[in-house]
N, C-alpha and C. Protein backbone atom coordinates (compact mmCIF):
# COMPACT_ATOMS: atom_id res chain seq x y z
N UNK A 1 -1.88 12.21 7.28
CA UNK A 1 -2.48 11.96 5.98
C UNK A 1 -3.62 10.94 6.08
N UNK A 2 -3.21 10.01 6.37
CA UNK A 2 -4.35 8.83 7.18
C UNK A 2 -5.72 9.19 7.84
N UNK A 3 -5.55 10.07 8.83
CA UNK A 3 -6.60 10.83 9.66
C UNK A 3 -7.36 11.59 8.60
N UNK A 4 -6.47 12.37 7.77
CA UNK A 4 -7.48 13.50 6.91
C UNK A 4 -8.34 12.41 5.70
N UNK A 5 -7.91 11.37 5.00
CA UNK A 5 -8.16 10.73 4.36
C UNK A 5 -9.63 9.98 5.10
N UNK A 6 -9.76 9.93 5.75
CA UNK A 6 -10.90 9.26 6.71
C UNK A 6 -11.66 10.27 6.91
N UNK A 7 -11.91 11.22 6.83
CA UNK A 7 -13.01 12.35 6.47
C UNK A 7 -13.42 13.26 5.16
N UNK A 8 -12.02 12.97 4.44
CA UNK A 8 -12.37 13.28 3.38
C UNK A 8 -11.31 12.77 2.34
N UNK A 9 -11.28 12.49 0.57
CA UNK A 9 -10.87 11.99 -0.29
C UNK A 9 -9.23 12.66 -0.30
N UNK A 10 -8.54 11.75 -0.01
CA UNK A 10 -7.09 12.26 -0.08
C UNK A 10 -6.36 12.78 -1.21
N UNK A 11 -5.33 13.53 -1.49
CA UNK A 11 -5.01 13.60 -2.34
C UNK A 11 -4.14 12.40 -3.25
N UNK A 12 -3.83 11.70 -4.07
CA UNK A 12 -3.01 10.50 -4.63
C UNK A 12 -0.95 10.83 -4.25
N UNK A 13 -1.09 12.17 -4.16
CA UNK A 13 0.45 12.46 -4.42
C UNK A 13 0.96 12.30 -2.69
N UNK A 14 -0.24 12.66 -1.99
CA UNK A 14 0.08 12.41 -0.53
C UNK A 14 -0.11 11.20 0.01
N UNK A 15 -1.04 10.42 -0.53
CA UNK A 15 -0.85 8.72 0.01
C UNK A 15 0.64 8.54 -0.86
N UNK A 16 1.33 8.69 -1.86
CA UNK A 16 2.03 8.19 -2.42
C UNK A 16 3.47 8.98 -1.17
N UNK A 17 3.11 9.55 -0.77
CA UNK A 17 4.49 10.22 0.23
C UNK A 17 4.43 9.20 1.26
N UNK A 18 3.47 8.64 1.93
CA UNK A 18 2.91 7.98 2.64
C UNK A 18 3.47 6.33 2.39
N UNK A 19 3.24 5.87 1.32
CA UNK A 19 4.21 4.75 0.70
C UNK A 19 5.41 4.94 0.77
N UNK A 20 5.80 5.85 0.54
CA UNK A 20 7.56 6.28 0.53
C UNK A 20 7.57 5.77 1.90
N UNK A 21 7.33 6.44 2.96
CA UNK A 21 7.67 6.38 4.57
C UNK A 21 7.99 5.03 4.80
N UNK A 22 7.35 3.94 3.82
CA UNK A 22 7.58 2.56 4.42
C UNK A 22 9.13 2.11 4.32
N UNK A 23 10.01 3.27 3.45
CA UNK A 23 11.12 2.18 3.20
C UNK A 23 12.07 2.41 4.39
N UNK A 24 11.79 2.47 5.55
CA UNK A 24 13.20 2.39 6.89
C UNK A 24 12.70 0.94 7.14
N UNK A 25 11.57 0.05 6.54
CA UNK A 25 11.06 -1.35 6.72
C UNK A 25 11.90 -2.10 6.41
N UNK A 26 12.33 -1.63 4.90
CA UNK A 26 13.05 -1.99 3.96
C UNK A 26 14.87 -1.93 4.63
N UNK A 27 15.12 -0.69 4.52
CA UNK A 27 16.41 -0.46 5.30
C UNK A 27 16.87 -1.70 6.82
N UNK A 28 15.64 -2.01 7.58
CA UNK A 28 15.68 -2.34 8.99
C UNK A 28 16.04 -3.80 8.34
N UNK A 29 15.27 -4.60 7.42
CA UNK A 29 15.76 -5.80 6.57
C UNK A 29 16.75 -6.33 6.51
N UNK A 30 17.45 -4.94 5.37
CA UNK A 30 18.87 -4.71 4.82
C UNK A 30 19.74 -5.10 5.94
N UNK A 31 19.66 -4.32 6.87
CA UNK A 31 20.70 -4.26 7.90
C UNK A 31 20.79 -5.24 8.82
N UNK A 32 19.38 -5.87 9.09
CA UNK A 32 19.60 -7.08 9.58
C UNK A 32 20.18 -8.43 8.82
N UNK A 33 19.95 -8.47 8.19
CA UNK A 33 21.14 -9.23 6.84
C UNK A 33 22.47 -8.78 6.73
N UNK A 34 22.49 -7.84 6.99
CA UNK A 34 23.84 -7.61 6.63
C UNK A 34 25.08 -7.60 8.32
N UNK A 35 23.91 -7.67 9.26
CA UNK A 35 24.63 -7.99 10.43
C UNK A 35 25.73 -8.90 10.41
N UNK A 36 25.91 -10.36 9.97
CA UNK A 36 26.88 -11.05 10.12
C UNK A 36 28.15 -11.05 9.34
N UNK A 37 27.72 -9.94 8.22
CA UNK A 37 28.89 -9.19 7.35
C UNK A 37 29.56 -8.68 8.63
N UNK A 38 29.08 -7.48 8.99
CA UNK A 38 29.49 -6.83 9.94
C UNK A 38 30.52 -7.49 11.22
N UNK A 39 29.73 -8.20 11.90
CA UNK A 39 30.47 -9.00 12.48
C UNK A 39 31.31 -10.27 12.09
N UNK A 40 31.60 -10.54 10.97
CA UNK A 40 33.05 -10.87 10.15
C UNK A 40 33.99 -10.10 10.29
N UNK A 41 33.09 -8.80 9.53
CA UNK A 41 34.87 -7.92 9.40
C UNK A 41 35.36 -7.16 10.66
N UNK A 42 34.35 -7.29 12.14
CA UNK A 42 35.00 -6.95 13.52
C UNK A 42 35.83 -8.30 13.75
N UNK A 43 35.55 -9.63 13.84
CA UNK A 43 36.20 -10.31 13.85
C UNK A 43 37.73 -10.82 13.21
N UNK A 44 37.41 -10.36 11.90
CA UNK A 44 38.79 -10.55 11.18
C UNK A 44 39.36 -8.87 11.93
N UNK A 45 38.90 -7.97 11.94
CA UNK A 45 40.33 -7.00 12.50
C UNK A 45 40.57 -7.26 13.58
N UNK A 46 40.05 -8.21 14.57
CA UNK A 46 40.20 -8.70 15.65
C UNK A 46 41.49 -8.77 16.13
N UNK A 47 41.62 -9.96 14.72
CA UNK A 47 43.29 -10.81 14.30
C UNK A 47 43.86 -10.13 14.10
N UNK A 48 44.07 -9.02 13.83
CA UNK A 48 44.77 -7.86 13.49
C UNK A 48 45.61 -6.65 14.72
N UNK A 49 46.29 -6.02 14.38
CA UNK A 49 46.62 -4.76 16.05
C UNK A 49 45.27 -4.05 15.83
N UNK A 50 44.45 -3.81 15.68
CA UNK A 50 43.47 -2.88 15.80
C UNK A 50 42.72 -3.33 17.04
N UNK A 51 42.41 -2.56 18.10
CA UNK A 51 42.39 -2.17 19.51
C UNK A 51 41.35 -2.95 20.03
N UNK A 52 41.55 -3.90 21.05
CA UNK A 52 40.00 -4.81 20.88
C UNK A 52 39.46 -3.81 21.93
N UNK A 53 39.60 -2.84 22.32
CA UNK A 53 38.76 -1.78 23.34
C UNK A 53 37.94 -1.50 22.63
N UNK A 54 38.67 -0.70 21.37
CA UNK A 54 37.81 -0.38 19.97
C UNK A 54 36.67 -1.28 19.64
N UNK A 55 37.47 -2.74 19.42
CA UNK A 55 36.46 -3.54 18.69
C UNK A 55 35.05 -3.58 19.25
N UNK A 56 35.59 -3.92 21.24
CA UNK A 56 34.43 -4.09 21.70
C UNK A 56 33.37 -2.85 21.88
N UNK A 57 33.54 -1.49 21.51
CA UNK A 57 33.16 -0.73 21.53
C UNK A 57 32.33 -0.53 20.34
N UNK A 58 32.73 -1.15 19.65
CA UNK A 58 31.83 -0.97 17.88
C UNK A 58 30.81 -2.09 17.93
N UNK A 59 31.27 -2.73 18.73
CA UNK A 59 30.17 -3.99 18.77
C UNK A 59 28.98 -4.16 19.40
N UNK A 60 29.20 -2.72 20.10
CA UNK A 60 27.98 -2.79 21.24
C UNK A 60 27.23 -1.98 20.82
N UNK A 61 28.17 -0.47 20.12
CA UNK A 61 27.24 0.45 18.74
C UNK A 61 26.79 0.06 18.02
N UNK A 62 27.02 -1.02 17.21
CA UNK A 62 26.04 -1.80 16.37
C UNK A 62 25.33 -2.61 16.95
N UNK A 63 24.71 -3.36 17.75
CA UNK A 63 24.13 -3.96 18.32
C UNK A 63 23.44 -2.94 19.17
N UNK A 64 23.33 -1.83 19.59
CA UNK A 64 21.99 -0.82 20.24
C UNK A 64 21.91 -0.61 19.33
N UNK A 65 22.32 0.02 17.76
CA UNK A 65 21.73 1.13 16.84
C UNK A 65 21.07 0.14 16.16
N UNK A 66 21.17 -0.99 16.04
CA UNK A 66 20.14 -2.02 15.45
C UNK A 66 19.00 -2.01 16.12
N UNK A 67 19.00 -2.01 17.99
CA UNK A 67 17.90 -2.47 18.60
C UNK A 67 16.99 -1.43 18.89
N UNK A 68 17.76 -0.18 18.99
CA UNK A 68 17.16 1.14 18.54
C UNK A 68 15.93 1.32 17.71
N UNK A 69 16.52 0.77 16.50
CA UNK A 69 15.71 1.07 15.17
C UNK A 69 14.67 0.21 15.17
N UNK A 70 15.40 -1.14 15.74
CA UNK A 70 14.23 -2.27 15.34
C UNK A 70 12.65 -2.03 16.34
N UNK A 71 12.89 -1.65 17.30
CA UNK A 71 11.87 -1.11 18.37
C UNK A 71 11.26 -0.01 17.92
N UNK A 72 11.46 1.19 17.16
CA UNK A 72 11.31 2.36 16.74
C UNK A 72 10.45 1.69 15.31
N UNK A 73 10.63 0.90 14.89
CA UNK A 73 9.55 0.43 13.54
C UNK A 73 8.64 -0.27 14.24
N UNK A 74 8.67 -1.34 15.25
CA UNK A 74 7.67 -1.78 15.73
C UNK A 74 6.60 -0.75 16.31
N UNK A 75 7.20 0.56 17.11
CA UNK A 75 5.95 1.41 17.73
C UNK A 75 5.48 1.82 16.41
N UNK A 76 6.15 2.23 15.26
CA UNK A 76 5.72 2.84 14.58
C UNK A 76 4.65 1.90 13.56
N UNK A 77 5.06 0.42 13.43
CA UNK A 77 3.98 -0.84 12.72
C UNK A 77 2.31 -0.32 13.43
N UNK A 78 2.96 -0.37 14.90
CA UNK A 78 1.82 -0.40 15.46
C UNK A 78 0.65 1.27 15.52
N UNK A 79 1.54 2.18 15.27
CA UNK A 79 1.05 3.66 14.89
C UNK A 79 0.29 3.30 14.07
N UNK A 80 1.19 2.73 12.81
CA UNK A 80 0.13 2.81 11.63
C UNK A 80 -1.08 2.32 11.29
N UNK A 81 -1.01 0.95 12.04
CA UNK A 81 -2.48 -0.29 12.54
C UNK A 81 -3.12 0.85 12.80
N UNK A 82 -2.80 1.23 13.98
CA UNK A 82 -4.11 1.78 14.42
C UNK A 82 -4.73 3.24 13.42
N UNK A 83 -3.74 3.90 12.50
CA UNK A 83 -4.53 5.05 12.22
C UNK A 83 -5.30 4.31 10.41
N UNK A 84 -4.32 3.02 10.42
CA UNK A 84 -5.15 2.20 8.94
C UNK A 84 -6.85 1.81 10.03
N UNK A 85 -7.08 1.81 10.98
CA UNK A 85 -7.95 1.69 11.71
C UNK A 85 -9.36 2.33 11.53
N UNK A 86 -8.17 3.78 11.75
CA UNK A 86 -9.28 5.02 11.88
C UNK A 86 -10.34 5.49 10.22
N UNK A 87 -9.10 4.56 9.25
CA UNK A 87 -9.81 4.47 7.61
C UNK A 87 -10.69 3.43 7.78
N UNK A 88 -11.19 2.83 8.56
CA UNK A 88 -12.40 2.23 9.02
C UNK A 88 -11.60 0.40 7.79
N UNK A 89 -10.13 0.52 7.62
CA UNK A 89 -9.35 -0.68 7.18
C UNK A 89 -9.26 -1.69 8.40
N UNK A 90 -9.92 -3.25 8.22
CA UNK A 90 -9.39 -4.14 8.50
C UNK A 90 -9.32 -5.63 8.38
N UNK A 91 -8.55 -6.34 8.99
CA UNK A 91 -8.66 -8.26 8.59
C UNK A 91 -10.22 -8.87 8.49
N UNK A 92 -10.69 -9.51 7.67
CA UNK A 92 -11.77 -9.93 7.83
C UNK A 92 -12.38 -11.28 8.84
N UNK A 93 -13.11 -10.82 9.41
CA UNK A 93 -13.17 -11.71 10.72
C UNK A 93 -13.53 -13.18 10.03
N UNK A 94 -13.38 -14.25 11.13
CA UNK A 94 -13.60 -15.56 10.46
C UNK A 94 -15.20 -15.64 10.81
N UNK A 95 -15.79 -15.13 11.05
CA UNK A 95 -17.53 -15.08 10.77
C UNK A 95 -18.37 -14.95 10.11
N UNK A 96 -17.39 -14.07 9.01
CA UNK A 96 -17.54 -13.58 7.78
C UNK A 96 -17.88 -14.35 6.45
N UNK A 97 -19.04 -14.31 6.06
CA UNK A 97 -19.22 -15.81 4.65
C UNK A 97 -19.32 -14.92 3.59
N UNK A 98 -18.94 -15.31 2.27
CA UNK A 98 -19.18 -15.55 0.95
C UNK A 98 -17.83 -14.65 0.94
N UNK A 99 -16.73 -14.64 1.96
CA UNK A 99 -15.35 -14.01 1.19
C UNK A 99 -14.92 -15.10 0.43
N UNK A 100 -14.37 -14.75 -0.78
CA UNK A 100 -13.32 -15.13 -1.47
C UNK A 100 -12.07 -15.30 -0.43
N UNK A 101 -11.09 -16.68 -0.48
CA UNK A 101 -10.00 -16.86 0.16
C UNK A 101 -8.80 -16.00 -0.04
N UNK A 102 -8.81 -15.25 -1.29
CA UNK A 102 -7.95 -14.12 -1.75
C UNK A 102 -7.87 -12.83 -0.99
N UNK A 103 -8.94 -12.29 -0.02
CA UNK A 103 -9.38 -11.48 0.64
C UNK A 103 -8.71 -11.44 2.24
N UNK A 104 -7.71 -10.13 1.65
CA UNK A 104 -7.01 -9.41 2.88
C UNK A 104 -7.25 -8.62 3.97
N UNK A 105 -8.03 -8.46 3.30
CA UNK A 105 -8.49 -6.74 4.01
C UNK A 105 -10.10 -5.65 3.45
N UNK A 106 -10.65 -5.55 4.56
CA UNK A 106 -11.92 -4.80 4.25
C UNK A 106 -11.69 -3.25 4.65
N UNK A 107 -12.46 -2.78 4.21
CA UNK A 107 -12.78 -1.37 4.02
C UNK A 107 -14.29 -0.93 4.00
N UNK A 108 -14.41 -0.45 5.29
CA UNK A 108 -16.02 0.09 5.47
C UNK A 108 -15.76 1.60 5.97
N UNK A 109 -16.25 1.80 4.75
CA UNK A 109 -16.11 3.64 4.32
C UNK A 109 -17.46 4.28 3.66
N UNK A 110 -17.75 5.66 4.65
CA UNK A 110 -18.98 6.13 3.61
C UNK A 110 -19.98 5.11 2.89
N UNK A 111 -20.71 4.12 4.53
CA UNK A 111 -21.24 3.56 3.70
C UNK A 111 -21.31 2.15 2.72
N UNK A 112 -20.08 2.04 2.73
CA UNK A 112 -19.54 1.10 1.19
C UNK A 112 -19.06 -0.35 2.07
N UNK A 113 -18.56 -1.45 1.48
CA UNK A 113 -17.37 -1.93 2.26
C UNK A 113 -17.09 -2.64 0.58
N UNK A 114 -15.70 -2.27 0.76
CA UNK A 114 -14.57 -2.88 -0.39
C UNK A 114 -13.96 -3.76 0.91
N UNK A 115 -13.66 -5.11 -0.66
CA UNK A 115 -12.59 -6.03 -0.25
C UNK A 115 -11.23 -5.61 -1.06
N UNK A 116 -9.91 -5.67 -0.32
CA UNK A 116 -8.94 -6.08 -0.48
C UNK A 116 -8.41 -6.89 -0.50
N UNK A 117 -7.73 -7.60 -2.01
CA UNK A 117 -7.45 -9.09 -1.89
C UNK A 117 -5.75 -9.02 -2.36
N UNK A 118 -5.33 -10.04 -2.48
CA UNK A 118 -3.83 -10.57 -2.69
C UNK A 118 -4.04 -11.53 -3.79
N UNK A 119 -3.49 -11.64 -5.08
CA UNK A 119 -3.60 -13.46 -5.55
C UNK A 119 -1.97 -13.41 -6.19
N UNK A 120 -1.75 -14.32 -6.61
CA UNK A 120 -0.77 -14.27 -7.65
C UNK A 120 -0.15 -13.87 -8.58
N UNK A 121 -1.70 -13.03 -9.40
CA UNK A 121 -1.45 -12.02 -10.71
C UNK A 121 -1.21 -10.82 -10.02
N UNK A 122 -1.63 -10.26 -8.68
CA UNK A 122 -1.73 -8.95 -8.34
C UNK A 122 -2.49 -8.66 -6.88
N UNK A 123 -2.95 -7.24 -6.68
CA UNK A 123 -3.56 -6.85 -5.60
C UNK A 123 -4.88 -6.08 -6.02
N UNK A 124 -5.98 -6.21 -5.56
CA UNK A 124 -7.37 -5.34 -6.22
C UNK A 124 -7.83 -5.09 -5.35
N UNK A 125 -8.98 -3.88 -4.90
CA UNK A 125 -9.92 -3.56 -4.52
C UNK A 125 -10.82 -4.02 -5.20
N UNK A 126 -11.86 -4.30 -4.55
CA UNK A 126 -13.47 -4.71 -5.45
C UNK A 126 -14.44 -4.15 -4.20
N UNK A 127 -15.34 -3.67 -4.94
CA UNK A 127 -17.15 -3.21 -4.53
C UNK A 127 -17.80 -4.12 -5.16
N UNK A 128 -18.75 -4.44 -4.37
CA UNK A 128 -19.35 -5.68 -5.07
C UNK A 128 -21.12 -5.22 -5.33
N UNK A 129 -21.12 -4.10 -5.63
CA UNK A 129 -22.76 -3.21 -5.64
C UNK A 129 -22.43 -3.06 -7.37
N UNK A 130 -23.71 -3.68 -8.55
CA UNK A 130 -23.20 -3.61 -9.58
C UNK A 130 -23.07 -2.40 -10.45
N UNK A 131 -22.84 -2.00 -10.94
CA UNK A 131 -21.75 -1.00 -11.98
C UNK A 131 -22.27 -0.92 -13.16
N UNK A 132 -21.95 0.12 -13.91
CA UNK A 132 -22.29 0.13 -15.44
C UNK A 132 -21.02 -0.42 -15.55
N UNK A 133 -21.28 -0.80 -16.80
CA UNK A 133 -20.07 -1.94 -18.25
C UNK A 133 -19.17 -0.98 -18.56
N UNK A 134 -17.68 -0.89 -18.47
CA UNK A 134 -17.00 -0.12 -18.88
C UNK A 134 -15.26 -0.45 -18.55
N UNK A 135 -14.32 -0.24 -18.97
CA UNK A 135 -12.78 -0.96 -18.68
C UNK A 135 -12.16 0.27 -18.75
N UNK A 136 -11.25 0.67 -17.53
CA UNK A 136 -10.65 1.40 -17.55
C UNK A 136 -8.59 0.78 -17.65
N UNK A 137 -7.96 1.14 -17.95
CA UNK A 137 -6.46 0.79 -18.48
C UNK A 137 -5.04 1.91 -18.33
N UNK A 138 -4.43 1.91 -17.27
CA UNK A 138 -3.07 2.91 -17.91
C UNK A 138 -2.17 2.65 -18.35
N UNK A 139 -1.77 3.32 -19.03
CA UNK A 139 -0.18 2.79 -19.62
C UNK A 139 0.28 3.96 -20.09
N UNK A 140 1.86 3.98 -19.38
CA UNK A 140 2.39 4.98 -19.38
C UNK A 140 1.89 5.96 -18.35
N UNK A 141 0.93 5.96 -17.56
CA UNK A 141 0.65 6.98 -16.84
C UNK A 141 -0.66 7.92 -17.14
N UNK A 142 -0.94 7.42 -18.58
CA UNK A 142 -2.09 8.12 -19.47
C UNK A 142 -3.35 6.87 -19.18
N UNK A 143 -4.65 7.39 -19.03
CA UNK A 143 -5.66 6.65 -19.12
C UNK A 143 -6.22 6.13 -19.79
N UNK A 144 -6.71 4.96 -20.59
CA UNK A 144 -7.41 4.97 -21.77
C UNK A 144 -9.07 3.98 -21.42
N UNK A 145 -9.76 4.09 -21.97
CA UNK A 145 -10.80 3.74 -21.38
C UNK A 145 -12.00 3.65 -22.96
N UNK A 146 -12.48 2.10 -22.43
CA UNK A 146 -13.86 1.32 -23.44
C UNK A 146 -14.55 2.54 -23.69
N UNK A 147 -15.38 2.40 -25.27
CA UNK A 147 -15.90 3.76 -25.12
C UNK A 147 -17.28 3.33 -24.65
N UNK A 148 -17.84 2.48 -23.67
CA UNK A 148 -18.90 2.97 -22.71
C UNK A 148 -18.70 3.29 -21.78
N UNK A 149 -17.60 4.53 -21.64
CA UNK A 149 -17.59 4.41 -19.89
C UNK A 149 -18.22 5.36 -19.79
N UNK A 150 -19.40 5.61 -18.31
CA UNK A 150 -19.81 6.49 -17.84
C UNK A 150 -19.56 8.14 -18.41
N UNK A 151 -19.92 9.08 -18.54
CA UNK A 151 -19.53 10.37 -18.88
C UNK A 151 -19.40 10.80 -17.44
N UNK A 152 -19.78 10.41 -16.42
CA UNK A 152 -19.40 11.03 -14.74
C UNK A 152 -17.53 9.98 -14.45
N UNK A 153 -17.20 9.63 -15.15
CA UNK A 153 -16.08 9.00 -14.71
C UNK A 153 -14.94 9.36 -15.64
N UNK A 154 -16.10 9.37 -17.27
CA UNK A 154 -14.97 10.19 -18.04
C UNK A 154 -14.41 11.73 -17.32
N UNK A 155 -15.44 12.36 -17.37
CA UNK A 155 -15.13 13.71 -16.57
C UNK A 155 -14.36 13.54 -15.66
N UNK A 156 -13.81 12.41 -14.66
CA UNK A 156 -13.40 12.78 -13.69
C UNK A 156 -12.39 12.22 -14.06
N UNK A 157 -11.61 11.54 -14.99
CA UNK A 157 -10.51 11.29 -15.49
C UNK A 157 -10.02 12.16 -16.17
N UNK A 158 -10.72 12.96 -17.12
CA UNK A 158 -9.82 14.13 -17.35
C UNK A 158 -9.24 15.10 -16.91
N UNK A 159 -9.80 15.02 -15.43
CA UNK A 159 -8.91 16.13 -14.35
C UNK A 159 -7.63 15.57 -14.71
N UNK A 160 -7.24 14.37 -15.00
CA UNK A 160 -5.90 13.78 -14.03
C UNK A 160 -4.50 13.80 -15.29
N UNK A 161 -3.90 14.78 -14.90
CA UNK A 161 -2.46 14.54 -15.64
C UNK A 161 -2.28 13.44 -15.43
N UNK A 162 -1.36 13.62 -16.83
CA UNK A 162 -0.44 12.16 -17.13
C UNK A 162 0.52 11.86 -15.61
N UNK A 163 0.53 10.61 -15.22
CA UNK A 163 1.32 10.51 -14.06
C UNK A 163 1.75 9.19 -14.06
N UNK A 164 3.12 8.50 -14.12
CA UNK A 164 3.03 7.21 -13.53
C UNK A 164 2.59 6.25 -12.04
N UNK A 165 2.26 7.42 -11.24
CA UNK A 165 1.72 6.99 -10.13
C UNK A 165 0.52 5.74 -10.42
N UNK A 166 -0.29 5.79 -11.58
CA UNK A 166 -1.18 5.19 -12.13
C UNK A 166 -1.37 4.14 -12.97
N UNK A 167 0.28 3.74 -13.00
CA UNK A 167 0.68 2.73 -14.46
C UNK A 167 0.45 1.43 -13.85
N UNK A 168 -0.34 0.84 -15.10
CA UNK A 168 -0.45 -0.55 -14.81
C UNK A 168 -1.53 -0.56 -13.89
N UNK A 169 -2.61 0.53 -14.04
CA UNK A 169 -3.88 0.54 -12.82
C UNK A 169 -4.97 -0.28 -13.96
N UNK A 170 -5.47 -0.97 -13.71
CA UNK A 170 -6.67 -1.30 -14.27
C UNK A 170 -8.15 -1.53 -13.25
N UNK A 171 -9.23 -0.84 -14.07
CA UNK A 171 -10.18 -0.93 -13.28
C UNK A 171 -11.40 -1.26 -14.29
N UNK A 172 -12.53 -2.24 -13.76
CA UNK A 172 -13.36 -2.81 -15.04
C UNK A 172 -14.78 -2.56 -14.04
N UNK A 173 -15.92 -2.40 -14.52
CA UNK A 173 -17.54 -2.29 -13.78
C UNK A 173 -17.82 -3.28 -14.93
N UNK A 174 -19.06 -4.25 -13.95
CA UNK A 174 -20.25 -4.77 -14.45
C UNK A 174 -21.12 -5.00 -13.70
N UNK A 175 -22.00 -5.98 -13.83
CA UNK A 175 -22.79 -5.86 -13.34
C UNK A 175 -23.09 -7.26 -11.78
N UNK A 176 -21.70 -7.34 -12.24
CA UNK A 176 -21.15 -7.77 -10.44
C UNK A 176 -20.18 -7.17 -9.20
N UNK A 177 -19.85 -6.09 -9.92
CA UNK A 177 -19.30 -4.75 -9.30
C UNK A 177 -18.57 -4.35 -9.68
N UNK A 178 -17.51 -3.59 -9.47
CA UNK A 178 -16.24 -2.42 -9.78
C UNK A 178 -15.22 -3.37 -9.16
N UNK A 179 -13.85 -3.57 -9.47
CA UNK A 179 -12.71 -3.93 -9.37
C UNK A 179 -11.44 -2.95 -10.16
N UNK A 180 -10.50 -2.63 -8.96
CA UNK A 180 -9.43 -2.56 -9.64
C UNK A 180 -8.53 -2.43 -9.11
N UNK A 181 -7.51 -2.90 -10.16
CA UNK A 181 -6.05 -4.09 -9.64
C UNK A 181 -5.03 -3.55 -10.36
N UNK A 182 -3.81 -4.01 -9.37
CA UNK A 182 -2.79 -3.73 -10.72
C UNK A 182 -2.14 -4.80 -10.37
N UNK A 183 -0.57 -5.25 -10.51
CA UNK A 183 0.68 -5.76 -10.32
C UNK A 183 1.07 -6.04 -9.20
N UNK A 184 1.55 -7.37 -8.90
CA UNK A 184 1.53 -7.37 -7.19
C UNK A 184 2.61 -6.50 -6.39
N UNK A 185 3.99 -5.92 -7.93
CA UNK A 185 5.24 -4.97 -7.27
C UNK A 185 4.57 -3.89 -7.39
N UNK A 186 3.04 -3.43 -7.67
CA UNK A 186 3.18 -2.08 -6.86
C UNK A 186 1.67 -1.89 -6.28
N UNK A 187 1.49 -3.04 -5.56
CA UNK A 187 0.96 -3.34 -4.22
C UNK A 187 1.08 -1.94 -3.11
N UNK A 188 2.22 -1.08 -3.02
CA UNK A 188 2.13 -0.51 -2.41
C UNK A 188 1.66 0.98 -2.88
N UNK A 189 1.19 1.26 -3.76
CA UNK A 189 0.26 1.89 -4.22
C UNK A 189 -1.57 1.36 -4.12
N UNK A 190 -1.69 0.59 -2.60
CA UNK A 190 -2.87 0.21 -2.48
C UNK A 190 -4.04 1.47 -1.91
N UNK A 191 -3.15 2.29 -1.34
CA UNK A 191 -4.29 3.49 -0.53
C UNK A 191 -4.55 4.59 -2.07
N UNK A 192 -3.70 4.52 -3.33
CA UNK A 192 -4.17 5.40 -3.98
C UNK A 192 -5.57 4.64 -4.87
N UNK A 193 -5.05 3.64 -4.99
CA UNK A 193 -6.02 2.53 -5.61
C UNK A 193 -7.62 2.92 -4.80
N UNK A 194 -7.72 2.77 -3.90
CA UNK A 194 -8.42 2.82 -2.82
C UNK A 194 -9.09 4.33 -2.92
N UNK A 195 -8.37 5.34 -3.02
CA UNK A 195 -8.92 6.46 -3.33
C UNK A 195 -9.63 6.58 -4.61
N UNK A 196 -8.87 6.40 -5.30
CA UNK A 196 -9.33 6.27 -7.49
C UNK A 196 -10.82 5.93 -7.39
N UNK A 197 -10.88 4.73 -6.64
CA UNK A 197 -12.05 3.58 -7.02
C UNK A 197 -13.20 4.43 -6.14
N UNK A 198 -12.75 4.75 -5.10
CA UNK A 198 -13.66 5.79 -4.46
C UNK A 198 -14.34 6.81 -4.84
N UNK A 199 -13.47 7.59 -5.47
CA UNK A 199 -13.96 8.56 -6.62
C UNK A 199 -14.83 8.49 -7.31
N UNK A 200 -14.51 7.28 -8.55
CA UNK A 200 -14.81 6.55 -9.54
C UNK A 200 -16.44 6.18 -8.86
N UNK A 201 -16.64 5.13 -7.74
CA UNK A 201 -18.07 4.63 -7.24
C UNK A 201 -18.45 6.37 -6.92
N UNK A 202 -18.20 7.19 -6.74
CA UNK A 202 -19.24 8.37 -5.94
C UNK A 202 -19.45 9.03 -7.57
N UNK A 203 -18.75 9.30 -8.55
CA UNK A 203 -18.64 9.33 -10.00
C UNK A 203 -20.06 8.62 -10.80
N UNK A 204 -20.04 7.71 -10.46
CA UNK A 204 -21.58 7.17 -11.37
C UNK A 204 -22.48 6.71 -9.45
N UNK A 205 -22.23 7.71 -8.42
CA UNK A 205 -23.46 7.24 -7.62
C UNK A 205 -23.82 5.86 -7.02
N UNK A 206 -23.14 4.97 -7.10
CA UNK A 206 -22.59 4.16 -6.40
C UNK A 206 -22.77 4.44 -4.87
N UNK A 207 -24.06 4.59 -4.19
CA UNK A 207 -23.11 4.93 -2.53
C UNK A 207 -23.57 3.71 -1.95
């Protein structure tokens, strides 16, 4: 999905499959937390007749199927670096002047380069090439939008069913560039963000 997205505009429902994939991150967490549960309740059946052949046998299955997994997310951390790579995504070097300290991550695409930032209220993309005046807003999944927005952006919002994939997206142009952000819990809706805004700049000509 990554690869095709780097030659051409992805679809939103397939970066969003793409987000899904992250949660064995999540799971690998879980389970590491929950390791010393685990080894409580081998210990307490310890004390117990239950077979310490057994015990020691469960102990060594949990301890590879942990180290298993945990190695199997690292090749795979590192898969993904490199194909967030090939989206021409990365850290901004310290050579780099007039970033904002909020600024995670660049994006030099077709041309363009968006910053990706982090703050407290949330996560945004911004283009910093200026924009016509206009506020875009979802809620509920439905779009609603200032009535100066572009007629090349209106049009291209009305393709888009109602979807919550989109809730809580806000995106604003002026005439210090295009931004748009949502909520920092759904941060991981950053590659659709990334697509939208893409759209949106090739939409009013922006290149």
């Amino acid at each position: 999905m990554l690869m095709r997205m780097a030659l051409q505009p992805v679809d939103p429902f397939a970066a969003q499959n793409y987000a899904r994939k992250k949660l064995p991150i999540t799971l690998l967490i879980a389970v590491a937390f929950s390791l010393p549960a685990i080894f409580i309740a081998l210990s307490f059946l310890s004390q117990t007749s239950f077979p310490h052949w057994l015990l020691q046998a469960l102990v060594v299955l949990v301890l590879l199927a942990f180290f298993v997994f945990f190695f199997a997310m690292i090749g795979k951390s590192s898969k993904s670096n490199q194909l967030l790579g090939s989206l021409g995504l990365r850290s901004p070097k310290e050579t780099e002047q007039g970033l904002p300290p909020d600024t995670a991550m660049l994006a030099e695409r077709r041309g363009r380069i968006l910053e990706y930032g982090i703050s407290q209220k949330g996560n945004f993309w911004r283009c910093r090439r200026p924009a016509p005046s206009f506020q875009i807003e979802n809620r509920g999944g439905i779009f609603f939008a200032s009535p100066d927005l572009p007629m090349g952006i209106h049009a291209l919002l009305s393709a888009f069913p109602k979807d919550r994939i989109w809730r809580h997206l806000s995106i604003r142009g002026d005439s210090e560039g295009m931004i748009a952000s949502r909520p920092l819990r759904l941060a991981k809706f950053y590659l659709q963000d990334l697509w939208l805004l893409e759209k949106i700049l090739d939409a009013v000509d922006l290149g």
